[in-house]
C-alpha atoms as a PDB file:
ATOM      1  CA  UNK A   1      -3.228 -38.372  53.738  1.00  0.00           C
ATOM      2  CA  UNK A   2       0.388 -36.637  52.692  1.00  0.00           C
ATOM      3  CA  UNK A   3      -0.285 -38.361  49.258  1.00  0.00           C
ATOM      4  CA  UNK A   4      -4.089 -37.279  49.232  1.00  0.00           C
ATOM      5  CA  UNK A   5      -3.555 -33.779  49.314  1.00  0.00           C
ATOM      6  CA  UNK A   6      -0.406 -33.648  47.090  1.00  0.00           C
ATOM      7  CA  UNK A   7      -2.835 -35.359  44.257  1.00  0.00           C
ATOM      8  CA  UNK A   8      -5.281 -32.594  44.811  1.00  0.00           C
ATOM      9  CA  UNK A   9      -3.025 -30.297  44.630  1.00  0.00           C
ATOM     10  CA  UNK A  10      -2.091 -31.484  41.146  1.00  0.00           C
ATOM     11  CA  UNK A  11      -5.045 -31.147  39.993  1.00  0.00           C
ATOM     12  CA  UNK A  12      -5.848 -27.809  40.986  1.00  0.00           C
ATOM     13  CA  UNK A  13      -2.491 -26.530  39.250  1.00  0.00           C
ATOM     14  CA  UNK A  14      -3.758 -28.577  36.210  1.00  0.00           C
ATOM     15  CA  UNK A  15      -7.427 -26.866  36.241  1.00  0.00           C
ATOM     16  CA  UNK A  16      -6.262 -23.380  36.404  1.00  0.00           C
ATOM     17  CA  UNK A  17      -3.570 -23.972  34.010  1.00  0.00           C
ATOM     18  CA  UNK A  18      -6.131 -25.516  31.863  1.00  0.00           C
ATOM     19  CA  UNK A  19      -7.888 -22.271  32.117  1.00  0.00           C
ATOM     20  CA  UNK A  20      -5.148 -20.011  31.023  1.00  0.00           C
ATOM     21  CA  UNK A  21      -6.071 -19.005  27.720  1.00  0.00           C
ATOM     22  CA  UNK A  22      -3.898 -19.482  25.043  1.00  0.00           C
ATOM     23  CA  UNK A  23      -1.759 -17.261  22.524  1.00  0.00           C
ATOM     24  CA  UNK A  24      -3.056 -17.917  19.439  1.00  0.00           C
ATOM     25  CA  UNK A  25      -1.270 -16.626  16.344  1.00  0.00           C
ATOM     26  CA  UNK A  26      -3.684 -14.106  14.843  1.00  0.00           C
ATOM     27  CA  UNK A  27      -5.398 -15.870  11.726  1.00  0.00           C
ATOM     28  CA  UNK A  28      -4.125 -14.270   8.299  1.00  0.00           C
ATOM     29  CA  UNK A  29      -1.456 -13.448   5.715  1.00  0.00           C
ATOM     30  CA  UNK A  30       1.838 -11.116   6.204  1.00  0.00           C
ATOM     31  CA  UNK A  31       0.665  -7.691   5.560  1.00  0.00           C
ATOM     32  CA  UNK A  32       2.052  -5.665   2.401  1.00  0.00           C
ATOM     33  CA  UNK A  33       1.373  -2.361   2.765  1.00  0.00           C
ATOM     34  CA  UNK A  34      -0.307  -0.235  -0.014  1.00  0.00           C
ATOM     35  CA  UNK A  35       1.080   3.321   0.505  1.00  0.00           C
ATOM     36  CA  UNK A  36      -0.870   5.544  -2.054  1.00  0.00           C
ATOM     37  CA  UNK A  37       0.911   9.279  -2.229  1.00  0.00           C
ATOM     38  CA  UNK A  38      -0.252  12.100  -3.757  1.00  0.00           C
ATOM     39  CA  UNK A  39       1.924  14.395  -5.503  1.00  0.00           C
ATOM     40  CA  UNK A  40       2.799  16.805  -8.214  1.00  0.00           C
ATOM     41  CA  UNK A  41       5.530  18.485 -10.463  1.00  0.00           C
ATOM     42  CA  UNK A  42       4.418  21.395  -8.974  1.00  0.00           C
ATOM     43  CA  UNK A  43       4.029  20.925  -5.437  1.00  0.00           C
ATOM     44  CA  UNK A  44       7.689  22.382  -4.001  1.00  0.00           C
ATOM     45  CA  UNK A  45       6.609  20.576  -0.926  1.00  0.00           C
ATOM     46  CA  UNK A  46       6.451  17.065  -2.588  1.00  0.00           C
ATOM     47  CA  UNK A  47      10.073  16.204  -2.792  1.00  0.00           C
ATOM     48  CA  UNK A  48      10.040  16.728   1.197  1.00  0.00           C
ATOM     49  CA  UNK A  49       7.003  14.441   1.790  1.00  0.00           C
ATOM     50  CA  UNK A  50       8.906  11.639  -0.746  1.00  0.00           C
ATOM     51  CA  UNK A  51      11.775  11.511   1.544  1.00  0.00           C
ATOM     52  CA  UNK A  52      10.125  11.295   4.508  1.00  0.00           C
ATOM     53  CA  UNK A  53       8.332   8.742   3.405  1.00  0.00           C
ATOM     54  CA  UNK A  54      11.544   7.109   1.683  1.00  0.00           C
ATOM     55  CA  UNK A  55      13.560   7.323   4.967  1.00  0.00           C
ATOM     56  CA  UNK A  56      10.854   5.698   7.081  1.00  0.00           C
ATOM     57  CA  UNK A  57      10.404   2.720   4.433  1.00  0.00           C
ATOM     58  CA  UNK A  58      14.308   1.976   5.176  1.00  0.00           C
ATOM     59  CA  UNK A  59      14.702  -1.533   5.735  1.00  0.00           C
ATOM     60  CA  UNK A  60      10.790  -2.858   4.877  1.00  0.00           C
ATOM     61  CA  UNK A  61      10.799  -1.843   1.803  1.00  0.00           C
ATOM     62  CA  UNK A  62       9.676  -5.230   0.215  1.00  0.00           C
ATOM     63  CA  UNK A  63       6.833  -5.521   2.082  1.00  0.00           C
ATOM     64  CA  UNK A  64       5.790  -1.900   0.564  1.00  0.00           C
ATOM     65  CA  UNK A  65       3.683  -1.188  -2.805  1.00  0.00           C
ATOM     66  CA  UNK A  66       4.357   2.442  -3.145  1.00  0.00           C
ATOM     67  CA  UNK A  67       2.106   3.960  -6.227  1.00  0.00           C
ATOM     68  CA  UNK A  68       2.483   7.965  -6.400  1.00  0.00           C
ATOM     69  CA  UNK A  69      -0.675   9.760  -7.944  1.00  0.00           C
ATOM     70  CA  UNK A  70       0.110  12.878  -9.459  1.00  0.00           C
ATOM     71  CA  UNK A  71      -2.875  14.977  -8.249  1.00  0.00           C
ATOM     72  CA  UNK A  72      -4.082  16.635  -5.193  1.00  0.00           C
ATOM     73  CA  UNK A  73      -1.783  19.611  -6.212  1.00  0.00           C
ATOM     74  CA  UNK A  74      -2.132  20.603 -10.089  1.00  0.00           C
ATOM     75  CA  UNK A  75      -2.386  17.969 -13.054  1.00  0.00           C
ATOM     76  CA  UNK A  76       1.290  17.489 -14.775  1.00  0.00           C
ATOM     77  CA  UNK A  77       2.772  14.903 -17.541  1.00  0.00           C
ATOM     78  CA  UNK A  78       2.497  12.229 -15.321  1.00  0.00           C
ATOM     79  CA  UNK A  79      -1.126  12.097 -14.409  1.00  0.00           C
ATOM     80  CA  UNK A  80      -3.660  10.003 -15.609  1.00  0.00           C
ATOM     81  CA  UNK A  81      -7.719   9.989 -15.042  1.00  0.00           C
ATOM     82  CA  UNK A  82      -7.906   7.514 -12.630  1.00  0.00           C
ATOM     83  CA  UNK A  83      -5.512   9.299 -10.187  1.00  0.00           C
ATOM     84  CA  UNK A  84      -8.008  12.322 -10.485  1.00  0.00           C
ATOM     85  CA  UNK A  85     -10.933   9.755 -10.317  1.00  0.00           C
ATOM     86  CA  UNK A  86      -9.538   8.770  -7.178  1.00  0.00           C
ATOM     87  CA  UNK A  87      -8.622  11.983  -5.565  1.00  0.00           C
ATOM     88  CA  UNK A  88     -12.508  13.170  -6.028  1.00  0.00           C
ATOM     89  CA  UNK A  89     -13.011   9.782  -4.181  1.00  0.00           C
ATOM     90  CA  UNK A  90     -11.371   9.904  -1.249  1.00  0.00           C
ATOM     91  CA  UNK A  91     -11.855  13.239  -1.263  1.00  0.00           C
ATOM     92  CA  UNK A  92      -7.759  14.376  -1.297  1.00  0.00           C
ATOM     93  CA  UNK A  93      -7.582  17.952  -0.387  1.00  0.00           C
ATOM     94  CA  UNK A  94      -3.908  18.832  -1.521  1.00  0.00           C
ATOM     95  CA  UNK A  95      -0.474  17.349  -1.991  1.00  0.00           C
ATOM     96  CA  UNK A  96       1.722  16.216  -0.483  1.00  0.00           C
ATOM     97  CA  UNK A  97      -0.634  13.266   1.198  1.00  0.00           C
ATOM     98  CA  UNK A  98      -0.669   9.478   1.791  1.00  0.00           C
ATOM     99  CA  UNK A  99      -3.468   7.010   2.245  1.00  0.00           C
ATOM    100  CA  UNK A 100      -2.313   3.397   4.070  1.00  0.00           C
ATOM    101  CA  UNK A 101      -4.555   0.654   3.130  1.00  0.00           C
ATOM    102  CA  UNK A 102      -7.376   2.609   2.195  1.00  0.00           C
ATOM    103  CA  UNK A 103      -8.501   2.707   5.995  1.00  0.00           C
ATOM    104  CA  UNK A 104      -7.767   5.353   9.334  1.00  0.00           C
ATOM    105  CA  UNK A 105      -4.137   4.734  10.045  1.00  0.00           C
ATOM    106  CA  UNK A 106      -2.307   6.284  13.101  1.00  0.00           C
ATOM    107  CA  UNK A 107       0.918   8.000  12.924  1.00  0.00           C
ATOM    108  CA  UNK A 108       2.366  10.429  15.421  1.00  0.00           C
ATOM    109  CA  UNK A 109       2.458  13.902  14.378  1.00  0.00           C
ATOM    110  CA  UNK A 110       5.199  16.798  15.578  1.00  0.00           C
ATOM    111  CA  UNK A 111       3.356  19.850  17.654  1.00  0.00           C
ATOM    112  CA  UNK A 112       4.199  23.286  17.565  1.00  0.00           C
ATOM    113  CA  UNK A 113       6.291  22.532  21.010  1.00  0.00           C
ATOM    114  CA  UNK A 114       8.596  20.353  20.117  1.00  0.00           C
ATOM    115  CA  UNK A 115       6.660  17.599  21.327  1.00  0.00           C
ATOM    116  CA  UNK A 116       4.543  14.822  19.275  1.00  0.00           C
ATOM    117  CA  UNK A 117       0.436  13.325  18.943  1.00  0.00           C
ATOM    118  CA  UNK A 118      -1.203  10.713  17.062  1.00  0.00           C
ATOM    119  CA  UNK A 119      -3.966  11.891  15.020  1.00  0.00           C
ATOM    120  CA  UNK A 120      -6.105   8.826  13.666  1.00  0.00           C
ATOM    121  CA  UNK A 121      -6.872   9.983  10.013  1.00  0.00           C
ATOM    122  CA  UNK A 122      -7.516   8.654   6.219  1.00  0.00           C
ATOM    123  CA  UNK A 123      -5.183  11.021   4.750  1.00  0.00           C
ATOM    124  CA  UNK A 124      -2.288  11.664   6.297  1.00  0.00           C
ATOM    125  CA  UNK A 125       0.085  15.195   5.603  1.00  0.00           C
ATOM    126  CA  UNK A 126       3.407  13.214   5.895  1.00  0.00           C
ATOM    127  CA  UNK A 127       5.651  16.278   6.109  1.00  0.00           C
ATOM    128  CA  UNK A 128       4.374  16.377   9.851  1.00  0.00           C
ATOM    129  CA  UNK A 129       4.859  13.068  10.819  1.00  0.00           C
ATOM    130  CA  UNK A 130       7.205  12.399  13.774  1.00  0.00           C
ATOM    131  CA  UNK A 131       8.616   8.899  13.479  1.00  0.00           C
ATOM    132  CA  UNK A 132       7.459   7.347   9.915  1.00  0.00           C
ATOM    133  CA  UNK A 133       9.631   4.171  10.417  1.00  0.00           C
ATOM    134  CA  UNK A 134       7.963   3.522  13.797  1.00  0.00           C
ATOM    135  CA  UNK A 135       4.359   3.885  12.355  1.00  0.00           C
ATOM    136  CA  UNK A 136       4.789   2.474   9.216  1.00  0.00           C
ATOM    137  CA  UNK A 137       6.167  -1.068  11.236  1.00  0.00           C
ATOM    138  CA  UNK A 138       3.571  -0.657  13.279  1.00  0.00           C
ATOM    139  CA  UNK A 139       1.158  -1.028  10.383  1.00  0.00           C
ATOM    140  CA  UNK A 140       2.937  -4.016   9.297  1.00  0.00           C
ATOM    141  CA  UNK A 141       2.201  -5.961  12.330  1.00  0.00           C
ATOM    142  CA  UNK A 142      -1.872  -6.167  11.501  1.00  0.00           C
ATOM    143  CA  UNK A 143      -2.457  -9.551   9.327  1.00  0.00           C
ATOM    144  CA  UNK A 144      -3.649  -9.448   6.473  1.00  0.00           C
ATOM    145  CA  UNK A 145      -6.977 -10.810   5.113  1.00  0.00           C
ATOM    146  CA  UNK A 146      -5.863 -12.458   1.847  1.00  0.00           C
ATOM    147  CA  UNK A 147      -2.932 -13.213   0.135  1.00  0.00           C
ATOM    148  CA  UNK A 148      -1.859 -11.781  -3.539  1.00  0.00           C
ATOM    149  CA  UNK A 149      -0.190 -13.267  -6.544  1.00  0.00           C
ATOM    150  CA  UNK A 150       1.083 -12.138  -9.558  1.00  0.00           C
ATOM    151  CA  UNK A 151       2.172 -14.040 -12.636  1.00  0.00           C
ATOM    152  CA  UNK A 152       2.818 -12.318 -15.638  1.00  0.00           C
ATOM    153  CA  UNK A 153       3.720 -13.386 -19.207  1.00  0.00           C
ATOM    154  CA  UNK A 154       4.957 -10.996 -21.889  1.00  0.00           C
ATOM    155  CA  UNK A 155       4.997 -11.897 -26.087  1.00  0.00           C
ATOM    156  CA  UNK A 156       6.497  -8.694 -27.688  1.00  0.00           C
ATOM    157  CA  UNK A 157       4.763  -6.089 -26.382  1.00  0.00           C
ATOM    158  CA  UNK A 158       1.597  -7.731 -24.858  1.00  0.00           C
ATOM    159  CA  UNK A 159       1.130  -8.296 -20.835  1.00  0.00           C
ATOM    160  CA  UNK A 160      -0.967 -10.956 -19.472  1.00  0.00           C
ATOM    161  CA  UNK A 161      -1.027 -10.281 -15.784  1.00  0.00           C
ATOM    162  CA  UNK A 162      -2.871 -12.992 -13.860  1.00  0.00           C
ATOM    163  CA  UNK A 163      -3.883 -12.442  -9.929  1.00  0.00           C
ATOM    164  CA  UNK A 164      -4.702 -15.072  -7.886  1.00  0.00           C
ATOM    165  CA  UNK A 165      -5.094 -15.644  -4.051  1.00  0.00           C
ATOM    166  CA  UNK A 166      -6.486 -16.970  -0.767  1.00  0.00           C
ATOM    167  CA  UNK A 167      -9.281 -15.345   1.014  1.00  0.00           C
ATOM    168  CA  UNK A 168      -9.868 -15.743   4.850  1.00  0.00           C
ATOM    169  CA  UNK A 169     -13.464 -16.221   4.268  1.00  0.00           C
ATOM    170  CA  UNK A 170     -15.510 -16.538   1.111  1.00  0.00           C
ATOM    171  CA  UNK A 171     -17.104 -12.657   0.029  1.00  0.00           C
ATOM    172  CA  UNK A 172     -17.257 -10.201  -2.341  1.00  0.00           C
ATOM    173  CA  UNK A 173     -14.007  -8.680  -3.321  1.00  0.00           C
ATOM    174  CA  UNK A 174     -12.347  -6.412  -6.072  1.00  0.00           C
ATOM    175  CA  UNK A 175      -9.557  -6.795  -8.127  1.00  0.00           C
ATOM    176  CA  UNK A 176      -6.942  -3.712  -8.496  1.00  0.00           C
ATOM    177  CA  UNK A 177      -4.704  -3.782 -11.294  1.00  0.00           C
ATOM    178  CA  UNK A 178      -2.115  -1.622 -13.127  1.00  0.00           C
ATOM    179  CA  UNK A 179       0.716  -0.703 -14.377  1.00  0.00           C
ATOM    180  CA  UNK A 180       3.124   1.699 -12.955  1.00  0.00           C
ATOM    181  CA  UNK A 181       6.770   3.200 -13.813  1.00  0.00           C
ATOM    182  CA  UNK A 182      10.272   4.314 -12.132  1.00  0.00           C
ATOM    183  CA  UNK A 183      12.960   6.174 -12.665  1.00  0.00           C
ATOM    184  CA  UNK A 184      10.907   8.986 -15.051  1.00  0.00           C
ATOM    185  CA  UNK A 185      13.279  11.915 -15.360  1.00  0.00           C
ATOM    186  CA  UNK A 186      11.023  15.479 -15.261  1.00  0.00           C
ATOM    187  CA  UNK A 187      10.562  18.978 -13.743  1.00  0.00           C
ATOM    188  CA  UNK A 188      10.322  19.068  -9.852  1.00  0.00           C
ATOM    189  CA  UNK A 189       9.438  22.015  -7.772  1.00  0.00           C
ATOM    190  CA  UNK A 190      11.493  21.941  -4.710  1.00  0.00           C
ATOM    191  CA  UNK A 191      11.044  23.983  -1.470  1.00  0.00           C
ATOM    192  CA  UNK A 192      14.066  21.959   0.406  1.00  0.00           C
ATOM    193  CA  UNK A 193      15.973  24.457   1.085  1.00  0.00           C
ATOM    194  CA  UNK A 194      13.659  27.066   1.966  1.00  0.00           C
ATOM    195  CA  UNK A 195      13.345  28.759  -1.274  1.00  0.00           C
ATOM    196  CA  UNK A 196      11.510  27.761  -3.892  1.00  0.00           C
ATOM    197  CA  UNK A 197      13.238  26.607  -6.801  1.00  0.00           C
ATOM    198  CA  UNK A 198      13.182  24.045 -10.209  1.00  0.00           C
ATOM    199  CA  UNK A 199      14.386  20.581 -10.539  1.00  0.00           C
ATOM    200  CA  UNK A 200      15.344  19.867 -14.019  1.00  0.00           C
ATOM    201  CA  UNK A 201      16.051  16.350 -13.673  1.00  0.00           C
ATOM    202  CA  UNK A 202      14.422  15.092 -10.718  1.00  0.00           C
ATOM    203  CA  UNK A 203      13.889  11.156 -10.627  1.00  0.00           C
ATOM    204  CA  UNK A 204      10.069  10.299 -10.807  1.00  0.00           C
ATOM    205  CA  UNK A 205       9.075   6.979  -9.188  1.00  0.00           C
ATOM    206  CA  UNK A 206       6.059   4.534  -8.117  1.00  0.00           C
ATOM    207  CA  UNK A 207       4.340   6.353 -11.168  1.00  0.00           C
ATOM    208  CA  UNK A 208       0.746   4.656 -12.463  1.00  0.00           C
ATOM    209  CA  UNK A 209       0.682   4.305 -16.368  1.00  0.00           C
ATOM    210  CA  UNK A 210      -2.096   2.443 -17.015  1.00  0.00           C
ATOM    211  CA  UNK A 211      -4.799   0.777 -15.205  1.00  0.00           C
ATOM    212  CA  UNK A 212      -5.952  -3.018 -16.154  1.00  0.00           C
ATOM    213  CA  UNK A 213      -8.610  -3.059 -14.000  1.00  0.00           C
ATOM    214  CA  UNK A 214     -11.397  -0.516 -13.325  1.00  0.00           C
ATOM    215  CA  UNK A 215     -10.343   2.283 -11.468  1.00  0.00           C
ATOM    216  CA  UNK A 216     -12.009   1.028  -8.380  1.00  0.00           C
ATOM    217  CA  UNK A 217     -11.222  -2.497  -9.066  1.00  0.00           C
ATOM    218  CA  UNK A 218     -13.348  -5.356 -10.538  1.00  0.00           C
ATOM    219  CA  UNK A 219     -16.182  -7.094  -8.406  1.00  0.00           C
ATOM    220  CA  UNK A 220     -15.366 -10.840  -8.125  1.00  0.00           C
ATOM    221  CA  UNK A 221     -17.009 -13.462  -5.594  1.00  0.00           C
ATOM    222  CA  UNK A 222     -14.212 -15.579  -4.088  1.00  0.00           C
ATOM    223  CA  UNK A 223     -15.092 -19.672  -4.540  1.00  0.00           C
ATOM    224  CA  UNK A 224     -13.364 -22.146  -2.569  1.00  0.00           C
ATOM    225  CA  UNK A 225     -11.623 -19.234  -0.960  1.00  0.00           C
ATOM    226  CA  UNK A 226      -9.606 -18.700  -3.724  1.00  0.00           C
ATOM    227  CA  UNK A 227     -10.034 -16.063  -6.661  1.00  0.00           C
ATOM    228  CA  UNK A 228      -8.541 -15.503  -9.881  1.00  0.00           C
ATOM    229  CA  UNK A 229      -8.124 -12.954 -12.706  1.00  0.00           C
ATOM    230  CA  UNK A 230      -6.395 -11.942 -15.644  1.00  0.00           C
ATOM    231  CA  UNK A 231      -5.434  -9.297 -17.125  1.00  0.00           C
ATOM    232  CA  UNK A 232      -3.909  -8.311 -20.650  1.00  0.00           C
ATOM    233  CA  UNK A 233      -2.774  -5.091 -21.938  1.00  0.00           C
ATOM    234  CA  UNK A 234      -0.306  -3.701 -24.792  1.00  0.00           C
ATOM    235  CA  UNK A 235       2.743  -1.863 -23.108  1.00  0.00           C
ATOM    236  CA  UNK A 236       3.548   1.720 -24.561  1.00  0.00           C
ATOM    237  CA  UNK A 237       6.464   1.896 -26.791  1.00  0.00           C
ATOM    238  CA  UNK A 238       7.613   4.995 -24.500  1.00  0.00           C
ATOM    239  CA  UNK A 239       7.543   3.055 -21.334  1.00  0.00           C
ATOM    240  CA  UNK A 240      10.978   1.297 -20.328  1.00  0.00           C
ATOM    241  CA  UNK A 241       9.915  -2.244 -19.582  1.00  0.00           C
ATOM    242  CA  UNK A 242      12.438  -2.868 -17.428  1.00  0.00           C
ATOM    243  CA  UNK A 243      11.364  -0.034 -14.683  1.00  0.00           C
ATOM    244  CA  UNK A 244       7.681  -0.492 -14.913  1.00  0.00           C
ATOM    245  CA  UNK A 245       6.087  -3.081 -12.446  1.00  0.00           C
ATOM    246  CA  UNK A 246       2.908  -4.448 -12.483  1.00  0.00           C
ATOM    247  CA  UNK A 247       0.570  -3.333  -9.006  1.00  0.00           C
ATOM    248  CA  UNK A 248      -2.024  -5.362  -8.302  1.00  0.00           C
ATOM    249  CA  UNK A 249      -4.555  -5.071  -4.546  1.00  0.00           C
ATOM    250  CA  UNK A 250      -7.752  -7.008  -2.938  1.00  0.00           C
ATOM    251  CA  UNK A 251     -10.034  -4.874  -1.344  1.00  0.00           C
ATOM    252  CA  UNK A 252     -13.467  -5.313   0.083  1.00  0.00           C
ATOM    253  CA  UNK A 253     -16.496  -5.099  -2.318  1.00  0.00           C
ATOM    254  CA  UNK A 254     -18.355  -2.499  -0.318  1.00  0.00           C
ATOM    255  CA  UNK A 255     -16.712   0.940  -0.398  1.00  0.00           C
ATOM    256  CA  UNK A 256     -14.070  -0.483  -2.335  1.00  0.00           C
ATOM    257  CA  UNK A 257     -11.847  -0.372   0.953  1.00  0.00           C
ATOM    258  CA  UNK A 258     -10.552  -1.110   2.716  1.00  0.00           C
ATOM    259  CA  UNK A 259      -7.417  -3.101   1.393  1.00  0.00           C
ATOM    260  CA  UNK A 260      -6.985  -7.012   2.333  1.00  0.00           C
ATOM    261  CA  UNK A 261      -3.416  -7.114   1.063  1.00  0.00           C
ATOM    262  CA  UNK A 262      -1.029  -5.694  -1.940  1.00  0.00           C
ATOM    263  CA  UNK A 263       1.353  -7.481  -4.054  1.00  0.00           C
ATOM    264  CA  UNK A 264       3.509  -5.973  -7.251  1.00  0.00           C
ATOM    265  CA  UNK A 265       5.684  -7.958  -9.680  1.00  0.00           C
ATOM    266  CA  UNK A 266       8.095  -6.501 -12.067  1.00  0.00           C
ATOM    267  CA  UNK A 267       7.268  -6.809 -15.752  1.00  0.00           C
ATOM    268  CA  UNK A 268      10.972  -7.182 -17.028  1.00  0.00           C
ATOM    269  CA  UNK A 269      10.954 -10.957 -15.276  1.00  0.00           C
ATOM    270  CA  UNK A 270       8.579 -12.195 -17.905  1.00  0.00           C
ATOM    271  CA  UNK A 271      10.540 -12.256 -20.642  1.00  0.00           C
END
């Protein structure tokens, strides 16, 4: 009888452990972020917003494509139509300003009292956020919904950037690509330390150059769940090849947004 009841005993700890349910990694790819800022020479706020955003990149900063638009405040040397294309899009009120993945992110914000709130929005004001680093790991921990590739090949001064990848799921997707360049020495307005005041020789960076793709990227349907395209553009003489990078994003067909994953590549490793 002893042995009776210790056998169905068993098996009752095996059913309801059988019914447990199970932690199952969440299907997808490790996340790159695409942080899209908007800025201007002109905007003495701008150099703030940067190092916020700088400071709470510390430490994930390869999992990170940073591209800084230079609109949303007034146009300067550095922008270009698609960054205005793309303001009117997302409908970018001022500078300085962030967009994460083209989709409502959550960061905390600092109140008037000292304390903090998350505010769920599309563009974010990051010269009120509370704790970047915190938020921006957060945003790391969502998988990704396909993967991003870039191989590049350079003859003189001729790119061919391909981008490949995996897709969770066949669809319709677009293809982001572009070029974009560091280290740009220009005029900064600069409000730092509490008067307003010009930066000579203030250090431009994550600056687009050129786009390769449409400005809203170009409609492909995944096959196989894979994709593919290429991409091949002359480089401007004026452009130091080795601090320009090539950029390159999947996002969903519809509403071009929001984005399945981000990948850059610099150009100086193809030669």
């Amino acid at each position: 009888m002893k042995k009776t009841f210790l056998s169905l005993l068993a098996a009752t700890a095996f059913l309801f452990t059988a019914c447990e349910p199970k932690n199952e990694p969440e299907p997808g790819f490790e996340r790159t972020l695409l942080l899209e800022q908007f800025t201007g020479q002109d905007c003495g706020f701008c150099p703030i917003g940067a190092t916020i955003i700088k400071e709470g990149l510390k430490g994930i900063e390869d999992r990170v494509v940073w591209t800084a638009h230079h609109v949303g405040y007034a146009p300067d040397e550095f922008t270009i139509s698609n960054s205005e294309s793309l303001l009117t899009t997302f409908k970018v009120n001022g500078a300085p300003s962030l967009i994460m993945n083209r989709e409502e992110t959550t960061f905390s914000y600092a109140t008037q009292t000292g304390g903090s709130a998350d505010q769920t929005l599309f563009v974010h004001t990051p010269t009120g956020f509370n704790n970047a680093s915190a938020d921006f790991k957060a945003a790391l921990e969502k998988k990704a919904e396909a993967s991003v590739n870039i191989k590049t090949e350079l003859v003189g001064s001729k790119l061919t950037a391909t981008v490949y990848g995996e897709v969770l799921e066949d669809q319709d997707i677009r293809v982001t690509a572009y070029i974009q360049e560091n280290k740009l020495i220009g005029e900064q307005a600069d409000y730092s330390t509490g008067q307003a005041q010009k930066i000579e020789n203030y250090e431009h960076n994550h600056v687009p150059r050129v786009y390769m793709s449409v400005t809203l990227g170009d409609a492909l349907t995944t096959t196989n769940k894979t994709y593919e395209k290429v991409y091949t553009v002359e480089l401007d003489s004026k452009w130091k090849v080795e601090n320009c990078e090539v950029v390159a994003f999947v996002t969903k067909k519809t509403g071009y947004k929001p984005v399945l994953n981000a990948a850059s590549a610099p150009v100086q490793s193809a030669q």
